[in-house]
PDB file of N, CA and C in Angstrom:
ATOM      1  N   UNK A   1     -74.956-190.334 -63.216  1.00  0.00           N
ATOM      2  CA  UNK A   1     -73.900-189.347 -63.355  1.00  0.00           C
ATOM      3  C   UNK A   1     -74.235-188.444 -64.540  1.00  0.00           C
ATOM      4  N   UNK A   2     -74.061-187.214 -64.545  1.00  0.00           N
ATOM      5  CA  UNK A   2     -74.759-186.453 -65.366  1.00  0.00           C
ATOM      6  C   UNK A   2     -72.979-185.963 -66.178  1.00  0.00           C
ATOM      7  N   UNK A   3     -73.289-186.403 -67.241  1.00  0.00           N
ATOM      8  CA  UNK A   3     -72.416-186.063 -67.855  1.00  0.00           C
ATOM      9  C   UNK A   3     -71.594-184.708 -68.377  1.00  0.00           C
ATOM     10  N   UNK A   4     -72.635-184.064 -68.640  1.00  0.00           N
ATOM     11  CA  UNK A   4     -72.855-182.476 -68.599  1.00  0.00           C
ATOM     12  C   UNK A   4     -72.124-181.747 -67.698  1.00  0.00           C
ATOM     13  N   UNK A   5     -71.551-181.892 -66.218  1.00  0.00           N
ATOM     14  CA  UNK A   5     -70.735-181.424 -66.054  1.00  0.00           C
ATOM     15  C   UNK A   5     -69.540-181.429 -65.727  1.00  0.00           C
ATOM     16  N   UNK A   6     -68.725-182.184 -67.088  1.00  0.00           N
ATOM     17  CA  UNK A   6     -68.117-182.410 -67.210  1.00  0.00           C
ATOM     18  C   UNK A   6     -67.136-181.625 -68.654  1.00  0.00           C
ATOM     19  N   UNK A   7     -65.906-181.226 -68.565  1.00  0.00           N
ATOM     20  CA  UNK A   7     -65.262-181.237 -69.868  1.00  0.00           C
ATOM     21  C   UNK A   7     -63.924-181.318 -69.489  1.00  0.00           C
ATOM     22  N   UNK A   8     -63.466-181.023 -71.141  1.00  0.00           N
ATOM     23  CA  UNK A   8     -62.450-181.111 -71.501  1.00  0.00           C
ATOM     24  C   UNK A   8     -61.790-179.496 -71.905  1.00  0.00           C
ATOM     25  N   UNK A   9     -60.827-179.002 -70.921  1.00  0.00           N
ATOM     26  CA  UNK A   9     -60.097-178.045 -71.465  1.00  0.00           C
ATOM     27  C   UNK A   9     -59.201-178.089 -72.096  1.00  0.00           C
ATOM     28  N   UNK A  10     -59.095-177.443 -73.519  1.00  0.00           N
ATOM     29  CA  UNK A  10     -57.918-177.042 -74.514  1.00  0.00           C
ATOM     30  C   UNK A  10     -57.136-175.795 -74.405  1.00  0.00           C
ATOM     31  N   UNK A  11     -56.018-176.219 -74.663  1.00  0.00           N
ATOM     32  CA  UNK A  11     -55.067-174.375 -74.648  1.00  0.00           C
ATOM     33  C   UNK A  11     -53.758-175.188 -75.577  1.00  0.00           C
ATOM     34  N   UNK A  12     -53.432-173.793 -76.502  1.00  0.00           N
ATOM     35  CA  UNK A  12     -52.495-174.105 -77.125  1.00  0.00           C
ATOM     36  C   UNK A  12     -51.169-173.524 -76.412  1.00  0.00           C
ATOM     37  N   UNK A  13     -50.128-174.064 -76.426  1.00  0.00           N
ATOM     38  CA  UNK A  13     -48.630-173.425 -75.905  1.00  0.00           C
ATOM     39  C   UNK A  13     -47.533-173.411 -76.377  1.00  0.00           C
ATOM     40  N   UNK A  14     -46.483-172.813 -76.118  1.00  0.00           N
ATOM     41  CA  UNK A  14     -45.666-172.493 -76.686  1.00  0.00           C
ATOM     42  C   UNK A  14     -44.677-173.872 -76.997  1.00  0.00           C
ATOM     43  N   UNK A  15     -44.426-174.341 -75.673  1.00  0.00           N
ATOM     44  CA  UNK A  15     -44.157-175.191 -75.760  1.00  0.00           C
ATOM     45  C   UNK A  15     -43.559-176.383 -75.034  1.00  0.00           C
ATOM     46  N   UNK A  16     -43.145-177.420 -74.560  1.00  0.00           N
ATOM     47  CA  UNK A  16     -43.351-178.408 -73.532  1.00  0.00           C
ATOM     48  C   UNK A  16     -43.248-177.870 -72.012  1.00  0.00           C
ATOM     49  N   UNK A  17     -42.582-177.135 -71.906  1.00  0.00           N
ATOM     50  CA  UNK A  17     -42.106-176.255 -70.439  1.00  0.00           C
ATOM     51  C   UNK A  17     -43.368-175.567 -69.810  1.00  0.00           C
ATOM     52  N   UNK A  18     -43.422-174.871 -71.245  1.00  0.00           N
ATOM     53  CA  UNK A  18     -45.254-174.208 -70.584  1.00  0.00           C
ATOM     54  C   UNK A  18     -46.256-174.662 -70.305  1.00  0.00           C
ATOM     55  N   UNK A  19     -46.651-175.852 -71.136  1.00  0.00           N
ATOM     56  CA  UNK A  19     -47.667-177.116 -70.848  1.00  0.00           C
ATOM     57  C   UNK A  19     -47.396-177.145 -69.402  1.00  0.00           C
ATOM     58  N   UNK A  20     -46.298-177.704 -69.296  1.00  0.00           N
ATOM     59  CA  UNK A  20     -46.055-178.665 -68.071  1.00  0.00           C
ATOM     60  C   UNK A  20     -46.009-177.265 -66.861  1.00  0.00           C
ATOM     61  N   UNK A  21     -45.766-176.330 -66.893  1.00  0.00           N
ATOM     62  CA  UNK A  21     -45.876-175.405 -65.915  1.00  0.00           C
ATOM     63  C   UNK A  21     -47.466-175.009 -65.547  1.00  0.00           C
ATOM     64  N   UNK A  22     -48.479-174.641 -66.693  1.00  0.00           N
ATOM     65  CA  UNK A  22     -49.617-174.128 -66.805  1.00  0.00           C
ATOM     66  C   UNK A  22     -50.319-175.816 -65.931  1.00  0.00           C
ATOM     67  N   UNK A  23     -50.629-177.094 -66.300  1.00  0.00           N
ATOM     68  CA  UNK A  23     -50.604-177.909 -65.716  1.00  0.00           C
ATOM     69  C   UNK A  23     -50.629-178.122 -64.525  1.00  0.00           C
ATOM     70  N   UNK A  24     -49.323-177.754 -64.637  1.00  0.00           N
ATOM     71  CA  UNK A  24     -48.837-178.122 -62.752  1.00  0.00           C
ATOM     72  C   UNK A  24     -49.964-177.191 -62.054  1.00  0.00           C
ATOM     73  N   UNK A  25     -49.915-176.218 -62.352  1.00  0.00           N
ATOM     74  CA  UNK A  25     -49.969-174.978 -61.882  1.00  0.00           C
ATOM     75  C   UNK A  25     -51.698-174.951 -61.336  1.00  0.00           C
ATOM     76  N   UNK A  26     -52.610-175.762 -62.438  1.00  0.00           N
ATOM     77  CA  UNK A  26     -54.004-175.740 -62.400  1.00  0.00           C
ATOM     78  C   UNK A  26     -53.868-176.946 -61.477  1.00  0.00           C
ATOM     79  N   UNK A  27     -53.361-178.700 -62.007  1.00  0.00           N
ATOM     80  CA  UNK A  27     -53.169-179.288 -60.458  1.00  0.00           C
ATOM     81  C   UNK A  27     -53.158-179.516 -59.309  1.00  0.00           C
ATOM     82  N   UNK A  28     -52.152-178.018 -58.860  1.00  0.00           N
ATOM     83  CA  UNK A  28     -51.876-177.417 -57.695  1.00  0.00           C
ATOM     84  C   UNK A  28     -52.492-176.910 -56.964  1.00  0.00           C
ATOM     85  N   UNK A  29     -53.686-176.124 -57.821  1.00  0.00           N
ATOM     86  CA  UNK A  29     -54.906-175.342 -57.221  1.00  0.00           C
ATOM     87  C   UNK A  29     -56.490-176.648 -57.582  1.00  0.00           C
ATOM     88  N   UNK A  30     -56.151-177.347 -57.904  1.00  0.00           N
ATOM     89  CA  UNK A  30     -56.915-178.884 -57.773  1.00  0.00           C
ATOM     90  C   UNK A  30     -58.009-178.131 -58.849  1.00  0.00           C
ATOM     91  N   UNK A  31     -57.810-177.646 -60.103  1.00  0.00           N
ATOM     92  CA  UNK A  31     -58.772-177.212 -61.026  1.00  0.00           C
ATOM     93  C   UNK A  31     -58.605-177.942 -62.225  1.00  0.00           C
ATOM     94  N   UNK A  32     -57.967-179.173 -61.652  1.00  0.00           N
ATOM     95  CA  UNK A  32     -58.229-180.217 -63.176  1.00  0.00           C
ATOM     96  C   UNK A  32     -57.570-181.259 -62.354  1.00  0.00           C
ATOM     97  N   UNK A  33     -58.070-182.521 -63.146  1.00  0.00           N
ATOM     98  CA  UNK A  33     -58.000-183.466 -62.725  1.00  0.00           C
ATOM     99  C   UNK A  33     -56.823-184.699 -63.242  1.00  0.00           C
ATOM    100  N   UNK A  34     -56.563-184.170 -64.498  1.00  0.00           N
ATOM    101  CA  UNK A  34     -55.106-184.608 -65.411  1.00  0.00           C
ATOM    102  C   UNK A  34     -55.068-183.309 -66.464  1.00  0.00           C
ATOM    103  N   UNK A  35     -53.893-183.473 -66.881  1.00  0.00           N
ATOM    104  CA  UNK A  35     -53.026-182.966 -67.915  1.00  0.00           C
ATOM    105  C   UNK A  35     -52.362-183.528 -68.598  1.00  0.00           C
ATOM    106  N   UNK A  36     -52.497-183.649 -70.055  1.00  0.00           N
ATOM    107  CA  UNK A  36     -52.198-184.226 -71.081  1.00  0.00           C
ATOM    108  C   UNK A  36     -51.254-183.665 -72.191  1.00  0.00           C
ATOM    109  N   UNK A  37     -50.186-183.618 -72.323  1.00  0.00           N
ATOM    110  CA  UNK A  37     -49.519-182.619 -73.725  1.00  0.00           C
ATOM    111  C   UNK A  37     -49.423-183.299 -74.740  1.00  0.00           C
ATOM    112  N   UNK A  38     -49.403-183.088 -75.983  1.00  0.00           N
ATOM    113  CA  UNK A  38     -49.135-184.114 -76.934  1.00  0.00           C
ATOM    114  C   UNK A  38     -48.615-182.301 -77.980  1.00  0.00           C
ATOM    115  N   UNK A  39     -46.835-182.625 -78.872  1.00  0.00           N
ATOM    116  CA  UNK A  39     -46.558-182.127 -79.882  1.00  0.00           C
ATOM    117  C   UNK A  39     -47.417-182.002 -80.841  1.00  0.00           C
ATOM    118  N   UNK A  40     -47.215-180.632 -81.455  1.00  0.00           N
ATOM    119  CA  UNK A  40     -48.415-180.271 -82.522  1.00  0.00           C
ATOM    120  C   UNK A  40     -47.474-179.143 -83.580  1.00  0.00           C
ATOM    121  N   UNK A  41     -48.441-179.318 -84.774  1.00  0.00           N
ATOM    122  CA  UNK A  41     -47.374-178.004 -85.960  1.00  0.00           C
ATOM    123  C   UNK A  41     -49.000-177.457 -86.355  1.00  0.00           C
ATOM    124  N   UNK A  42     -48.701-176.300 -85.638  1.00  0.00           N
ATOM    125  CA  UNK A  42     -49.879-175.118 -86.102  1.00  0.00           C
ATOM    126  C   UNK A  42     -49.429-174.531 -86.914  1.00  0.00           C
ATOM    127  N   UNK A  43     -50.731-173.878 -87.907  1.00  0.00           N
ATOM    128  CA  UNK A  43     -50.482-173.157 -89.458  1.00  0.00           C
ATOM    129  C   UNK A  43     -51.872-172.244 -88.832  1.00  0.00           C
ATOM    130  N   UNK A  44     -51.683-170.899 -88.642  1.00  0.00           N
ATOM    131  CA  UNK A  44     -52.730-170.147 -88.034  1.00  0.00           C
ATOM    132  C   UNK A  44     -52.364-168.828 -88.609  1.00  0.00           C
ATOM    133  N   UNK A  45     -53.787-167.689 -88.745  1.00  0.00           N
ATOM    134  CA  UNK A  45     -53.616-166.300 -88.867  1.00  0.00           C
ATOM    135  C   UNK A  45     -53.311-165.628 -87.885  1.00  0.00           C
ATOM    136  N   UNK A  46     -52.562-164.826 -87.457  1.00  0.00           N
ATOM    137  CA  UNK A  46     -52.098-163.636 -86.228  1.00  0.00           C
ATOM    138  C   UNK A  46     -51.719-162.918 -87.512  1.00  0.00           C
ATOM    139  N   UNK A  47     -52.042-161.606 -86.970  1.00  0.00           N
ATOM    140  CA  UNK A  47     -51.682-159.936 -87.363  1.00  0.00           C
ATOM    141  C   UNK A  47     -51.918-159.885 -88.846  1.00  0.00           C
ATOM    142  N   UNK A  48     -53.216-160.440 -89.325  1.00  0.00           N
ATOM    143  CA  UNK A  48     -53.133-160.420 -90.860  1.00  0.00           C
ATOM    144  C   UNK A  48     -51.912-161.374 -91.438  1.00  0.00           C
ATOM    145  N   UNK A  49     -51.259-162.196 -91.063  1.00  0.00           N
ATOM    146  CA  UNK A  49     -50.481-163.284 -91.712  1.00  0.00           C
ATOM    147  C   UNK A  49     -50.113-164.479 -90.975  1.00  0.00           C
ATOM    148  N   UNK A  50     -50.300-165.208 -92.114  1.00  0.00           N
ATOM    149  CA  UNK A  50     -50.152-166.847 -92.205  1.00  0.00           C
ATOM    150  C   UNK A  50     -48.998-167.166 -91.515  1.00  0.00           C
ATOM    151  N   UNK A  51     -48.894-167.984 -90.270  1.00  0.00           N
ATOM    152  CA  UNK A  51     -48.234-168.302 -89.458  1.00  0.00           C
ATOM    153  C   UNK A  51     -47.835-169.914 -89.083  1.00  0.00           C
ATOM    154  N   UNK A  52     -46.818-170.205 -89.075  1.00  0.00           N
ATOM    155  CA  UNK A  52     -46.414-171.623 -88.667  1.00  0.00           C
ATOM    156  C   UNK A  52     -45.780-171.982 -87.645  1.00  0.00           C
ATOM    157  N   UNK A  53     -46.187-172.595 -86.780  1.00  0.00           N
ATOM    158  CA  UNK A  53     -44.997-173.079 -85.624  1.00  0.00           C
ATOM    159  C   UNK A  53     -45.532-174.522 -84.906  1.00  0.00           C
ATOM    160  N   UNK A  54     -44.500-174.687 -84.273  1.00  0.00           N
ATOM    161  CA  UNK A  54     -44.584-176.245 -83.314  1.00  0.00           C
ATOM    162  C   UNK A  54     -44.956-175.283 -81.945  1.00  0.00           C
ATOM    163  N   UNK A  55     -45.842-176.135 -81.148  1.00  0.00           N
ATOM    164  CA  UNK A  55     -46.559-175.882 -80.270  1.00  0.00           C
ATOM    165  C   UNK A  55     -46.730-177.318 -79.003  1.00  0.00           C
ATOM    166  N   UNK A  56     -47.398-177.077 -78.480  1.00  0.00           N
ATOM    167  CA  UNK A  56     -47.699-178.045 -77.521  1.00  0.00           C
ATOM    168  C   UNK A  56     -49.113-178.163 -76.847  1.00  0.00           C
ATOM    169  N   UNK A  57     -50.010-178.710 -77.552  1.00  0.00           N
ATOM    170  CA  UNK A  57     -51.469-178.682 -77.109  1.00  0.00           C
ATOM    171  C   UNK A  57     -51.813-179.647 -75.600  1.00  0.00           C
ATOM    172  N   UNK A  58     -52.034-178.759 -74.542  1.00  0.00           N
ATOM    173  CA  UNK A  58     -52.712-179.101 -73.681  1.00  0.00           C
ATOM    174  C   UNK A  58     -53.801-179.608 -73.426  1.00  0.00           C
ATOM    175  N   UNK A  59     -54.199-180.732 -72.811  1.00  0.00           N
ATOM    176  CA  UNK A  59     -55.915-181.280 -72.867  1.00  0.00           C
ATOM    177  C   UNK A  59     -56.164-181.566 -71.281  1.00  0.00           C
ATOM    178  N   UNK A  60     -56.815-181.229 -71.119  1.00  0.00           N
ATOM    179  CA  UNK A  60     -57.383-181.173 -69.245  1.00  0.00           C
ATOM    180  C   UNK A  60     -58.651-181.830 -69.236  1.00  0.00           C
ATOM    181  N   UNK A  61     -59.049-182.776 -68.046  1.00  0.00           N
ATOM    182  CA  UNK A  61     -60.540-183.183 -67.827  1.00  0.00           C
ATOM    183  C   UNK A  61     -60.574-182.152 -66.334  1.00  0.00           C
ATOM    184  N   UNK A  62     -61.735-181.323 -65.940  1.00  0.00           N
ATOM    185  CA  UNK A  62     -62.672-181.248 -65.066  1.00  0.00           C
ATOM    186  C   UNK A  62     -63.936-180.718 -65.432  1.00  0.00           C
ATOM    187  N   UNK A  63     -64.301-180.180 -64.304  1.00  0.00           N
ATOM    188  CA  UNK A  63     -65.684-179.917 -64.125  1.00  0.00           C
ATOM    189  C   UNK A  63     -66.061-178.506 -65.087  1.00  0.00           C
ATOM    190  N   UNK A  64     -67.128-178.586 -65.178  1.00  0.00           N
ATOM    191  CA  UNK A  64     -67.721-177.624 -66.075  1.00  0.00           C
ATOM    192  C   UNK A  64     -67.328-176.131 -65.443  1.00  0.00           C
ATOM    193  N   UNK A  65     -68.322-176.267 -63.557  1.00  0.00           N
ATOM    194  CA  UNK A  65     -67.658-175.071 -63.082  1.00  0.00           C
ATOM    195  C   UNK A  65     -66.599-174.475 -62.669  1.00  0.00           C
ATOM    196  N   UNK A  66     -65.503-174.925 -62.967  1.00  0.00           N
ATOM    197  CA  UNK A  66     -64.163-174.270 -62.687  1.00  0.00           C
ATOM    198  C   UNK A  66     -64.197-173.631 -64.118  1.00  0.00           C
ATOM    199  N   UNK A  67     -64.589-173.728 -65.140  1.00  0.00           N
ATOM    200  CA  UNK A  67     -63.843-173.290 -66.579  1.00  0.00           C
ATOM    201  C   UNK A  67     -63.842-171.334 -66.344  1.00  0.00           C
ATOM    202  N   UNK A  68     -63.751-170.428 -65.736  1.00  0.00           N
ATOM    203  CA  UNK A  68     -63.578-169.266 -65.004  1.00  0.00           C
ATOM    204  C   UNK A  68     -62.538-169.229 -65.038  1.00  0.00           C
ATOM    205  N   UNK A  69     -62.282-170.185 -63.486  1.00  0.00           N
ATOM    206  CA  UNK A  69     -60.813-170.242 -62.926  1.00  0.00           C
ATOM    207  C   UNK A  69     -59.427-170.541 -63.610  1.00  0.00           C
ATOM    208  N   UNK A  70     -60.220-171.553 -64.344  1.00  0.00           N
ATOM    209  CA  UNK A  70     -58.805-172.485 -65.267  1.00  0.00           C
ATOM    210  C   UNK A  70     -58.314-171.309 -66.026  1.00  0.00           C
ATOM    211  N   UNK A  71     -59.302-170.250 -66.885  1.00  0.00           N
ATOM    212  CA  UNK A  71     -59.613-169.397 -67.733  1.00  0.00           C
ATOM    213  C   UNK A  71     -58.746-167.978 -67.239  1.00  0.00           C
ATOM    214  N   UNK A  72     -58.735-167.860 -65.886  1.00  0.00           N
ATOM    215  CA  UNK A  72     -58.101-167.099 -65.106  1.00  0.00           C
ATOM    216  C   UNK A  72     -56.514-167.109 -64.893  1.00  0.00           C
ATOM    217  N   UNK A  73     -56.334-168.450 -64.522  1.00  0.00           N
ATOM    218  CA  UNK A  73     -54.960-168.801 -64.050  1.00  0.00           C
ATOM    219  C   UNK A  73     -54.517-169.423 -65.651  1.00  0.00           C
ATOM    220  N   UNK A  74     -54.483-169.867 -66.560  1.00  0.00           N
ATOM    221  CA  UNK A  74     -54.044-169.769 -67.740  1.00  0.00           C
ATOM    222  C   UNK A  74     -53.619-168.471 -68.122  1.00  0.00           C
ATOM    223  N   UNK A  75     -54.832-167.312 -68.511  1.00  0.00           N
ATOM    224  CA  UNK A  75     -54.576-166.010 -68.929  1.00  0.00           C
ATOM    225  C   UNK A  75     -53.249-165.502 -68.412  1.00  0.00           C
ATOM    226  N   UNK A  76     -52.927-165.427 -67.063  1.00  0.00           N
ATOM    227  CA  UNK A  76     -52.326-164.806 -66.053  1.00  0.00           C
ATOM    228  C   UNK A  76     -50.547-165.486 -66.638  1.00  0.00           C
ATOM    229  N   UNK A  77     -50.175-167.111 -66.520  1.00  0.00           N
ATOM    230  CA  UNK A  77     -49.434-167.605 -66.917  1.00  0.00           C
ATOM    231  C   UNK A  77     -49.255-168.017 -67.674  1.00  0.00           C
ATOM    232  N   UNK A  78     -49.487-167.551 -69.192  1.00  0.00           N
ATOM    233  CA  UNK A  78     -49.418-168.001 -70.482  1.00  0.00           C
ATOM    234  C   UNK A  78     -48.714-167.043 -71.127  1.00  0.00           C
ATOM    235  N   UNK A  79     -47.365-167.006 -71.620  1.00  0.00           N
ATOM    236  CA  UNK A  79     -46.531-166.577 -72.289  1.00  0.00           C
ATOM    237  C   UNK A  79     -47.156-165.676 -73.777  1.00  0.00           C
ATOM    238  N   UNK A  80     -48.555-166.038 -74.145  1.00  0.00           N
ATOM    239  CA  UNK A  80     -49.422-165.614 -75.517  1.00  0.00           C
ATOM    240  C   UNK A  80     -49.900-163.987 -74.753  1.00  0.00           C
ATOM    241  N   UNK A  81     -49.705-163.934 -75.912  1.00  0.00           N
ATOM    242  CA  UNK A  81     -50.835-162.475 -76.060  1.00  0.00           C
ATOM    243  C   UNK A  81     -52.265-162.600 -75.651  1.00  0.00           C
ATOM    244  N   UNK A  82     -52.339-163.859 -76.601  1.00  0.00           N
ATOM    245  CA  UNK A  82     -54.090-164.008 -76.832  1.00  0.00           C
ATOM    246  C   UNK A  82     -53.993-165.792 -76.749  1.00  0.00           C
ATOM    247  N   UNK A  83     -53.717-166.652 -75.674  1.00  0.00           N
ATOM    248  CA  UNK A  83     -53.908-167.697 -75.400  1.00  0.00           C
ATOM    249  C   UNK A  83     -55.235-168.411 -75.860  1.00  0.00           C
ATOM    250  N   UNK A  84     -55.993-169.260 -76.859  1.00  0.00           N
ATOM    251  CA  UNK A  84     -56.255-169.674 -76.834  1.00  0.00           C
ATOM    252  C   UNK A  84     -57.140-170.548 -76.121  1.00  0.00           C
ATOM    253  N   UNK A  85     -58.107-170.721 -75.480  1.00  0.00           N
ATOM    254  CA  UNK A  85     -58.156-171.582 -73.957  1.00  0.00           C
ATOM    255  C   UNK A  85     -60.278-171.730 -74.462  1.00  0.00           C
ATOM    256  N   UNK A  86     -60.029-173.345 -74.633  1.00  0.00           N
ATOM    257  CA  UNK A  86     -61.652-173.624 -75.140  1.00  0.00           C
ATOM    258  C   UNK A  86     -62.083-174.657 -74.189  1.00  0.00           C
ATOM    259  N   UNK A  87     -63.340-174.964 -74.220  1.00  0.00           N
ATOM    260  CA  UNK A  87     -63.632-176.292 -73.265  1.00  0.00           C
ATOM    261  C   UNK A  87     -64.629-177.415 -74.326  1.00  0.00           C
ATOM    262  N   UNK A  88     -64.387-178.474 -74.556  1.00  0.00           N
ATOM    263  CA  UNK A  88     -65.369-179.411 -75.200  1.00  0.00           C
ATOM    264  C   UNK A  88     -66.056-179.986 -74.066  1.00  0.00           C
ATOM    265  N   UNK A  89     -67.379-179.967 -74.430  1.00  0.00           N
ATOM    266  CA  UNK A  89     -68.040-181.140 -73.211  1.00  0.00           C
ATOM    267  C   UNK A  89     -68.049-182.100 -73.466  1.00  0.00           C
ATOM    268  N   UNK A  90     -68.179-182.839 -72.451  1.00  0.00           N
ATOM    269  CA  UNK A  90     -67.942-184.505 -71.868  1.00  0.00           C
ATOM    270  C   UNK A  90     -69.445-184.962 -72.406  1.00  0.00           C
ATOM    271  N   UNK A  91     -69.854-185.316 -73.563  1.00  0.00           N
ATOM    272  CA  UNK A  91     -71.211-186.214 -73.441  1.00  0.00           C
ATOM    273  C   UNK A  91     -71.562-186.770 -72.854  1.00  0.00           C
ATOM    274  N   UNK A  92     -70.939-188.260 -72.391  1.00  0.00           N
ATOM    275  CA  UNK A  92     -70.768-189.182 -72.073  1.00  0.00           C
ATOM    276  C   UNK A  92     -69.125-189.567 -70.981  1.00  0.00           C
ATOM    277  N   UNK A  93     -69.658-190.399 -69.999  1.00  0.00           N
ATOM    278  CA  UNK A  93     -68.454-190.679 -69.215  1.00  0.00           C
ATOM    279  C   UNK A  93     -68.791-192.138 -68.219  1.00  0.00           C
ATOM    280  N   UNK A  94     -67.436-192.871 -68.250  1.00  0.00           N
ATOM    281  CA  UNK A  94     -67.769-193.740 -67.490  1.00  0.00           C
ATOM    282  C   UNK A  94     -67.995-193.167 -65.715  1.00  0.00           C
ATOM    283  N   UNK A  95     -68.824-194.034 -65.219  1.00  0.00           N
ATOM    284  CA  UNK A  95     -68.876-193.496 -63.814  1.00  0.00           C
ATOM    285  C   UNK A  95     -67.787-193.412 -62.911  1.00  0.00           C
ATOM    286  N   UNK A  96     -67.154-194.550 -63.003  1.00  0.00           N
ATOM    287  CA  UNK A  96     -65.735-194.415 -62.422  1.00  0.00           C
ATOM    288  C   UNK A  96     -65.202-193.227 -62.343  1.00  0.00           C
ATOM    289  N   UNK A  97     -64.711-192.692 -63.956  1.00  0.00           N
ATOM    290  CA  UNK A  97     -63.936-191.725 -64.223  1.00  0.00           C
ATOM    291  C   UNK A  97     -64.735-190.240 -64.325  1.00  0.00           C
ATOM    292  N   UNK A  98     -66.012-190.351 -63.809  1.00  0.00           N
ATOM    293  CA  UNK A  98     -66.737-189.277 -63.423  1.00  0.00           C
ATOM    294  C   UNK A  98     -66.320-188.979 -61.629  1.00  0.00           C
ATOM    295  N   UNK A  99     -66.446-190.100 -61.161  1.00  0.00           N
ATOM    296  CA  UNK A  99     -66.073-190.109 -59.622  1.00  0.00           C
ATOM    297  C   UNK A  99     -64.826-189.291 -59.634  1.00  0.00           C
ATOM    298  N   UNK A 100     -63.666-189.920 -59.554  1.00  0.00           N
ATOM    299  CA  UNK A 100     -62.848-189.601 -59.922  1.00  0.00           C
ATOM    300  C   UNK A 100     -62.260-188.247 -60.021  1.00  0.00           C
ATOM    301  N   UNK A 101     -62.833-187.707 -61.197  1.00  0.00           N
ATOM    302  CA  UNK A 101     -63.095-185.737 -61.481  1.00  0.00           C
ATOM    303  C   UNK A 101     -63.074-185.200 -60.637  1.00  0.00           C
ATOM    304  N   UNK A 102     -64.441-185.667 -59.717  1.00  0.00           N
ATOM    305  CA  UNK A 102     -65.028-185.303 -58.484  1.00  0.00           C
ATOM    306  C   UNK A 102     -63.989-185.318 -57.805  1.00  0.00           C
ATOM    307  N   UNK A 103     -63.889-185.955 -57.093  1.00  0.00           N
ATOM    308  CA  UNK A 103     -62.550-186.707 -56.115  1.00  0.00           C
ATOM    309  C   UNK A 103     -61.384-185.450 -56.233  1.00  0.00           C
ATOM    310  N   UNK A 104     -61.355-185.292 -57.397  1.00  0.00           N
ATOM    311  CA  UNK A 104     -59.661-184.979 -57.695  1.00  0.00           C
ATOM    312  C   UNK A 104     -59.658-183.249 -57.907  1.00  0.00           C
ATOM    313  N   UNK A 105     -60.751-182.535 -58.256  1.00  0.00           N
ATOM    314  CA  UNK A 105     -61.143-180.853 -57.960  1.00  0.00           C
ATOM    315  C   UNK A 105     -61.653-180.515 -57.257  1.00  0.00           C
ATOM    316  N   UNK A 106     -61.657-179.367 -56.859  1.00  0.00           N
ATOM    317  CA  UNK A 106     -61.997-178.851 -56.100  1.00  0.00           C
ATOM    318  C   UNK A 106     -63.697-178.261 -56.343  1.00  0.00           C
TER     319      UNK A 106
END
């Protein structure tokens, strides 16, 4: 199993509603394989000033080649100006949960 094409998509959000909508939404079109939210307190620059807020960080496993699409349908339904939206790669993965990926995108 080649690990490589595999990752992990990040996007930051506004907040639990949007997670869970943006989510669904990639799910639906089978361009990820789970969705993960976990509460977060960002301290970030926008418009030349120091900014604070609670957020809701999204974490996604699929495939390398959807990161376009995901990239697409995020942009489109993301409440941000300038959404955020990164991918970490998968080094390493059990085979199972490589199958799996497979299985579960398109």
């Amino acid at each position: 199993m080649n690990a490589s094409e595999y990752i992990q998509v990040v996007v930051s959000c506004s907040d639990d509603k949007e997670a869970e909508h943006i989510g669904k939404s990639l799910l639906d079109k089978r361009l990820i394989a789970c969705a993960k939210s976990f509460p977060v307190k960002s301290n970030f620059i926008w418009q030349g000033k120091v900014q604070r807020d609670n957020e809701t960080l999204l974490v996604m496993e699929t495939k390398t080649s959807l990161f376009d699409k995901i990239q697409e349908t995020v942009s489109k339904e993301h409440s941000y100006d300038l959404p955020v939206i990164y991918a970490v790669p998968i080094t390493h993965i059990n085979s199972g949960a490589g199958a799996w990926i497979n299985e579960s995108v398109d």
